[in-house]
Each structure stands twice: as structure tokens, then as C-alpha cells.
Protein backbone atom coordinates (compact mmCIF):
# COMPACT_ATOMS: atom_id res chain seq x y z
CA UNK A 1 -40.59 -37.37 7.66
CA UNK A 2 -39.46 -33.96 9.14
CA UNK A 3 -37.12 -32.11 7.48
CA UNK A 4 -33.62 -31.61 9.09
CA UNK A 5 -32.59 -29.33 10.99
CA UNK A 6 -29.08 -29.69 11.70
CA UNK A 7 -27.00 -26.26 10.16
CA UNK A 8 -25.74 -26.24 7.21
CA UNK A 9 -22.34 -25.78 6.67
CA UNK A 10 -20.85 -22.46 5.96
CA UNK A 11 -17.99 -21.41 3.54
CA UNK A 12 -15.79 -19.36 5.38
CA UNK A 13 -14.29 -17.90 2.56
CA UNK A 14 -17.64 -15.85 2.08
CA UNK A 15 -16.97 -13.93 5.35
CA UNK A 16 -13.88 -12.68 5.19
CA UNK A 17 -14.03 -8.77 4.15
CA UNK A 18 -13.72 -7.26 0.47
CA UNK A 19 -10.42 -5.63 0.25
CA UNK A 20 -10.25 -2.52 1.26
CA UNK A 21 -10.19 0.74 -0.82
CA UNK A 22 -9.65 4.80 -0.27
CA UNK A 23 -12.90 5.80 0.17
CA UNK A 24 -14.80 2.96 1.11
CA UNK A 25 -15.79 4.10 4.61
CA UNK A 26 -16.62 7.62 3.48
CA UNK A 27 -18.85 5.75 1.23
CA UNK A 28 -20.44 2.83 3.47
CA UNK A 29 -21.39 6.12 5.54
CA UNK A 30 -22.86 8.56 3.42
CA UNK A 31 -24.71 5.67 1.05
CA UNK A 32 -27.81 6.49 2.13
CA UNK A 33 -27.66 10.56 1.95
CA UNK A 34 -28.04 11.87 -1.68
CA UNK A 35 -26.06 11.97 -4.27
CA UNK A 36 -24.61 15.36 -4.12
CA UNK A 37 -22.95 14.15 -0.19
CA UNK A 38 -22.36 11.03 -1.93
CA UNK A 39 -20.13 12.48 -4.18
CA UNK A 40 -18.52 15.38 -2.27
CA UNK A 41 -14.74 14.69 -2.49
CA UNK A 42 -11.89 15.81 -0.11
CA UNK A 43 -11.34 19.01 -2.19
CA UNK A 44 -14.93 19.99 -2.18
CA UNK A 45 -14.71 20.32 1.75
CA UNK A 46 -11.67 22.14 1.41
CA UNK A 47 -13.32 24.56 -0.69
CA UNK A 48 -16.44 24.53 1.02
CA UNK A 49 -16.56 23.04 4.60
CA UNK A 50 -19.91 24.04 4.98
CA UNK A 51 -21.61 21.94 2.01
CA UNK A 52 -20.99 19.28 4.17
CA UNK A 53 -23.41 20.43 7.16
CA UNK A 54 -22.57 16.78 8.67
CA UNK A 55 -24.14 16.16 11.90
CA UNK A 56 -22.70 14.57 15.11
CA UNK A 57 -24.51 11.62 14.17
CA UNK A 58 -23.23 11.44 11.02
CA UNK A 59 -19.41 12.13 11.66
CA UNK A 60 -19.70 9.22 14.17
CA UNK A 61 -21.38 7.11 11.24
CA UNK A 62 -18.37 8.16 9.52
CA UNK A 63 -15.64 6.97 12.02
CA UNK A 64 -17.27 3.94 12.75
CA UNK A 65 -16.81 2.56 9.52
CA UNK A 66 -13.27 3.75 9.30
CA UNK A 67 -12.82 1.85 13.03
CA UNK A 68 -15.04 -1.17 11.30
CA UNK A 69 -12.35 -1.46 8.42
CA UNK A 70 -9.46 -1.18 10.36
CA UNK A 71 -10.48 -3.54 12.74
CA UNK A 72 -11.18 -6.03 9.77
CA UNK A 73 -7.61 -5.52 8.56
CA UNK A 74 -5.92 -5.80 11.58
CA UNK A 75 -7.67 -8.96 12.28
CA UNK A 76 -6.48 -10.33 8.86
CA UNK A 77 -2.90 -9.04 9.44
CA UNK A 78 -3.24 -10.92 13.18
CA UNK A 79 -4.10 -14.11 11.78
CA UNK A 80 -0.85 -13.91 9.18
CA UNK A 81 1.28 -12.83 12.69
CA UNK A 82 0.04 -16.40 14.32
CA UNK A 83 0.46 -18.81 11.47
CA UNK A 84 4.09 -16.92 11.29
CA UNK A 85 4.87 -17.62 14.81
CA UNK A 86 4.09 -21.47 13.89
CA UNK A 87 6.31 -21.82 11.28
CA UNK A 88 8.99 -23.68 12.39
CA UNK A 89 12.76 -21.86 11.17
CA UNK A 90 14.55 -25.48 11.12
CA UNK A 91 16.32 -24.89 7.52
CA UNK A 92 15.82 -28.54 6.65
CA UNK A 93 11.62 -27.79 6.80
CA UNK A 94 10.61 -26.59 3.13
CA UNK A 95 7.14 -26.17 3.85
CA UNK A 96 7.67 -23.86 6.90
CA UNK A 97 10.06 -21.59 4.25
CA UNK A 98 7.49 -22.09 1.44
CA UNK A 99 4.55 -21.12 4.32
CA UNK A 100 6.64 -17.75 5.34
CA UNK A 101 7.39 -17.07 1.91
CA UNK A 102 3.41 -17.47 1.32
CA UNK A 103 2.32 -15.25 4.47
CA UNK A 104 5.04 -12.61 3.38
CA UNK A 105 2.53 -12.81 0.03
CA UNK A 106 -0.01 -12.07 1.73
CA UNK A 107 1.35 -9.13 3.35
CA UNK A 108 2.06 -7.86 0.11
CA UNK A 109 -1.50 -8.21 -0.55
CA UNK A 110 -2.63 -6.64 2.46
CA UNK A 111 -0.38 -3.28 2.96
CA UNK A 112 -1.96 -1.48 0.23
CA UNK A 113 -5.47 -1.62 1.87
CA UNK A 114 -3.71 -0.36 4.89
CA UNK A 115 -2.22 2.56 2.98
CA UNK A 116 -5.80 3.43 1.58
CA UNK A 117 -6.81 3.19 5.51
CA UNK A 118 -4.69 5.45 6.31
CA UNK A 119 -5.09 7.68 3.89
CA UNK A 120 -8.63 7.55 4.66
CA UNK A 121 -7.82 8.25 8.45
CA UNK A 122 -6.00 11.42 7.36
CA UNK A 123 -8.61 12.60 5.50
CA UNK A 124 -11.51 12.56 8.28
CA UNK A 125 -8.65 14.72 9.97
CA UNK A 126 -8.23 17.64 7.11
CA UNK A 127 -12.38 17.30 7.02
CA UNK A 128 -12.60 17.71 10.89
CA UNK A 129 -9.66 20.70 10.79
CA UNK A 130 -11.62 22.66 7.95
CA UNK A 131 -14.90 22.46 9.30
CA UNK A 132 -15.54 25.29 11.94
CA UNK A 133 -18.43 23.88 12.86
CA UNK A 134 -17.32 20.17 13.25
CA UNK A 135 -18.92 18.84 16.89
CA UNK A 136 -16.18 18.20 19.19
CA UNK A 137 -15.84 14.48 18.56
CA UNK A 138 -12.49 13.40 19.18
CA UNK A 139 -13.29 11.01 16.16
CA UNK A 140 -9.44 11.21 14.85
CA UNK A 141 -8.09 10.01 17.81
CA UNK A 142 -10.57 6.87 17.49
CA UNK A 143 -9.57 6.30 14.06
CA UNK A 144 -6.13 6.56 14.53
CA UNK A 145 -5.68 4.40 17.85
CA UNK A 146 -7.05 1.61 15.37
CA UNK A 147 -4.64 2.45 12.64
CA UNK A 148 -1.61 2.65 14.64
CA UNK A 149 -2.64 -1.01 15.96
CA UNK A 150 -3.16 -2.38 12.40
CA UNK A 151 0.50 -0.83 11.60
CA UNK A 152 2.40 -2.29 14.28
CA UNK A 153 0.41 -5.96 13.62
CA UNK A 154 1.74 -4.73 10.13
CA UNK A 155 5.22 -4.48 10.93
CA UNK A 156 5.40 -7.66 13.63
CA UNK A 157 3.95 -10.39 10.89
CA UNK A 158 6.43 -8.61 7.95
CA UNK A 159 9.60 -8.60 10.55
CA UNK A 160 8.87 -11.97 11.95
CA UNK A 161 8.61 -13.24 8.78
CA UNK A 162 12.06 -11.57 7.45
CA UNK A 163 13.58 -12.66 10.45
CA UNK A 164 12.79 -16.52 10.23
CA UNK A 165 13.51 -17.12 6.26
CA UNK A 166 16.64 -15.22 7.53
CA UNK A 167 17.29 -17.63 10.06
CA UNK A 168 16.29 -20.79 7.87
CA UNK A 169 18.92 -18.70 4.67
CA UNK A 170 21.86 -18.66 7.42
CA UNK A 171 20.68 -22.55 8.37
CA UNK A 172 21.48 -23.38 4.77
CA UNK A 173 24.39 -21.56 4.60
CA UNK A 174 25.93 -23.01 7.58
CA UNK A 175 24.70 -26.93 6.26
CA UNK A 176 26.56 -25.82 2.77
CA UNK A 177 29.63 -24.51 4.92
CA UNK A 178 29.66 -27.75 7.01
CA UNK A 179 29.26 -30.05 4.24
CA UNK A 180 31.87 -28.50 2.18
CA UNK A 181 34.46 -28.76 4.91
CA UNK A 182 33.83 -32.50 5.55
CA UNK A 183 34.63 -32.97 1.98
CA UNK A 184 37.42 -31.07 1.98
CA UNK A 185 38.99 -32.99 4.62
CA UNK A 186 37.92 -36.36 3.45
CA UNK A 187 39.57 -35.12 0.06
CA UNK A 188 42.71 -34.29 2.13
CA UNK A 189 42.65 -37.84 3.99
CA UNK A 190 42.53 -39.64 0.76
CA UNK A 191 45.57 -37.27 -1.05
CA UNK A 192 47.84 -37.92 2.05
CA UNK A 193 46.98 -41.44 2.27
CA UNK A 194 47.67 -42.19 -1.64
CA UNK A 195 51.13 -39.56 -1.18
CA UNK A 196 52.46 -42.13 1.71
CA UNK A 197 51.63 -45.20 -0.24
């Protein structure tokens, strides 16, 4: 009997991205130069543009990863922005306000790895400002096209979010305001009707 051949099934957990961290492009990048480049900080190029000696090649190695990364967040922040435009804002539906409180979790967990991207994004800038001899790659303006679109997918899914638990808050308060005045006035009914007995 031949074995099967059908695919197996894969755990899509496994491919989402590690979070992301300052540095981690500038790393991905230089991992295969030696350990001195490795290890060459922002403050070492301040101090010594030069000990870089980075070529074209390698600056674009450089962006790329920082235009990989913010790509993968952006993606992840997209996918919160959808499931928060199906959450319904009907303030009898618990599980859309539990969902939305969820997502607005997971933006939590998300906007620090977008701060580290950014910071990141800033630093190829200093590096490309203090080195004379940087080639003329226009690689800040790649970087920070993808940044600004990970920032505004950043600020839809939070605002969307804040806007419908806002709208499902003001649904409960308007149920509570609703349900106290029919009490009220069944309360009223029943003292009039026992006063003219």
C-alpha cells in the first residue's frame, strides 16, 4: 500500500510572526556580517559613520527587513480592524462587547512592537543623515510609507473599537433609563389607584 499523500494539516499559529523588537531588523540584516557590524549600535555610527562602510546592497538589506516587519504588523493590526468591523454594537450582544473588549487587548499587545518599529525607522534615518557617504537610496521614505500605514491601521482598529463599546455603554444606559421610567410610572399608577380607592 502507497503511502498518502494528501497534506498534512498545518497549525496556523506557527506562522504568525514573533513579536517585534527595537533592533530586530538591524539585526535580521547584518546576521551574517561579523560580529563587530553585528554589534555596532546607533551611537557608534554617530561617533563614527564610517565604521559602518555599508554598501548599497546592504542598506537595502537593511530596509527591507524594516518594510518586512512593518508589513507583518500592519497585517496583524488589519486583521484586528476586520473582526472589529464584525462586531455587532447591539448592547444586548455580550459576546460582541466581550470580542471588542478582547481585540482592544490585542491592540494593547500590538502598539509596543509598533513603537519599537518606529523607533527603528528613525534610526535608519539618523544612520542615513550621519553617513556622508550613504548611496542615495531614498530608503527612509520606503520605511516610513510602511510605518505611517501600520499607524493609521493602528489608530482605525483602536477608534473603531472605542467607538462601538461606546455605542453598546450608551445602549445600556438608555435600556437602564427606559426601564427605570416604566417603573416609575407603573409605581405612580398603582399610588394613584390605591389614593382614589
Amino acid at each position: 500500500m502507497e503511502p498518502s499523500t494528501a497534506p498534512r494539516p498545518t497549525d496556523t499559529s506557527s506562522t504568525d510572526p514573533a513579536p517585534y523588537e527595537q533592533g530586530d531588523a538591524l539585526r535580521s540584516a547584518f546576521e551574517d556580517r561579523d560580529a563587530r557590524a553585528a554589534e555596532l549600535s546607533l551611537a557608534d555610527v554617530l561617533d563614527d559613520p564610517d565604521g559602518w562602510d555599508l554598501t548599497r546592497e546592504e542598506y537595502w538589506d537593511w530596509v527591507a527587513h524594516l518594510i518586512r516587519a512593518g508589513r507583518d504588523l500592519d497585517r496583524q493590526l488589519n486583521e484586528v480592524l476586520h473582526k472589529a468591523y464584525g462586531c455587532s454594537t447591539s448592547f444586548y450582544s455580550l459576546r460582541s462587547r466581550k470580542r471588542l473588549q478582547q481585540l482592544m487587548a490585542e491592540l494593547g499587545r500590538l502598539q509596543p512592537q509598533l513603537r519599537d518599529l518606529e523607533r527603528d525607522v528613525k534610526e535608519l534615518a539618523l544612520v542615513i543623515a550621519a553617513d556622508p557617504d550613504t548611496p542615495n537610496t531614498d530608503a527612509d521614505n520606503f520605511t516610513m510609507i510602511v510605518l505611517d500605514s501600520a499607524n493609521q491601521t493602528y489608530d482605525r482598529a483602536y477608534q473603531l473599537c472605542q467607538d462601538k463599546l461606546a455605542t453598546i455603554q450608551q445602549g445600556w444606559i438608555t435600556a437602564t433609563n427606559m426601564f427605570l421610567s416604566i417603573v416609575m410610572l407603573i409605581v405612580t399608577i398603582l399610588f394613584w389607584m390605591e389614593f382614589w380607592e
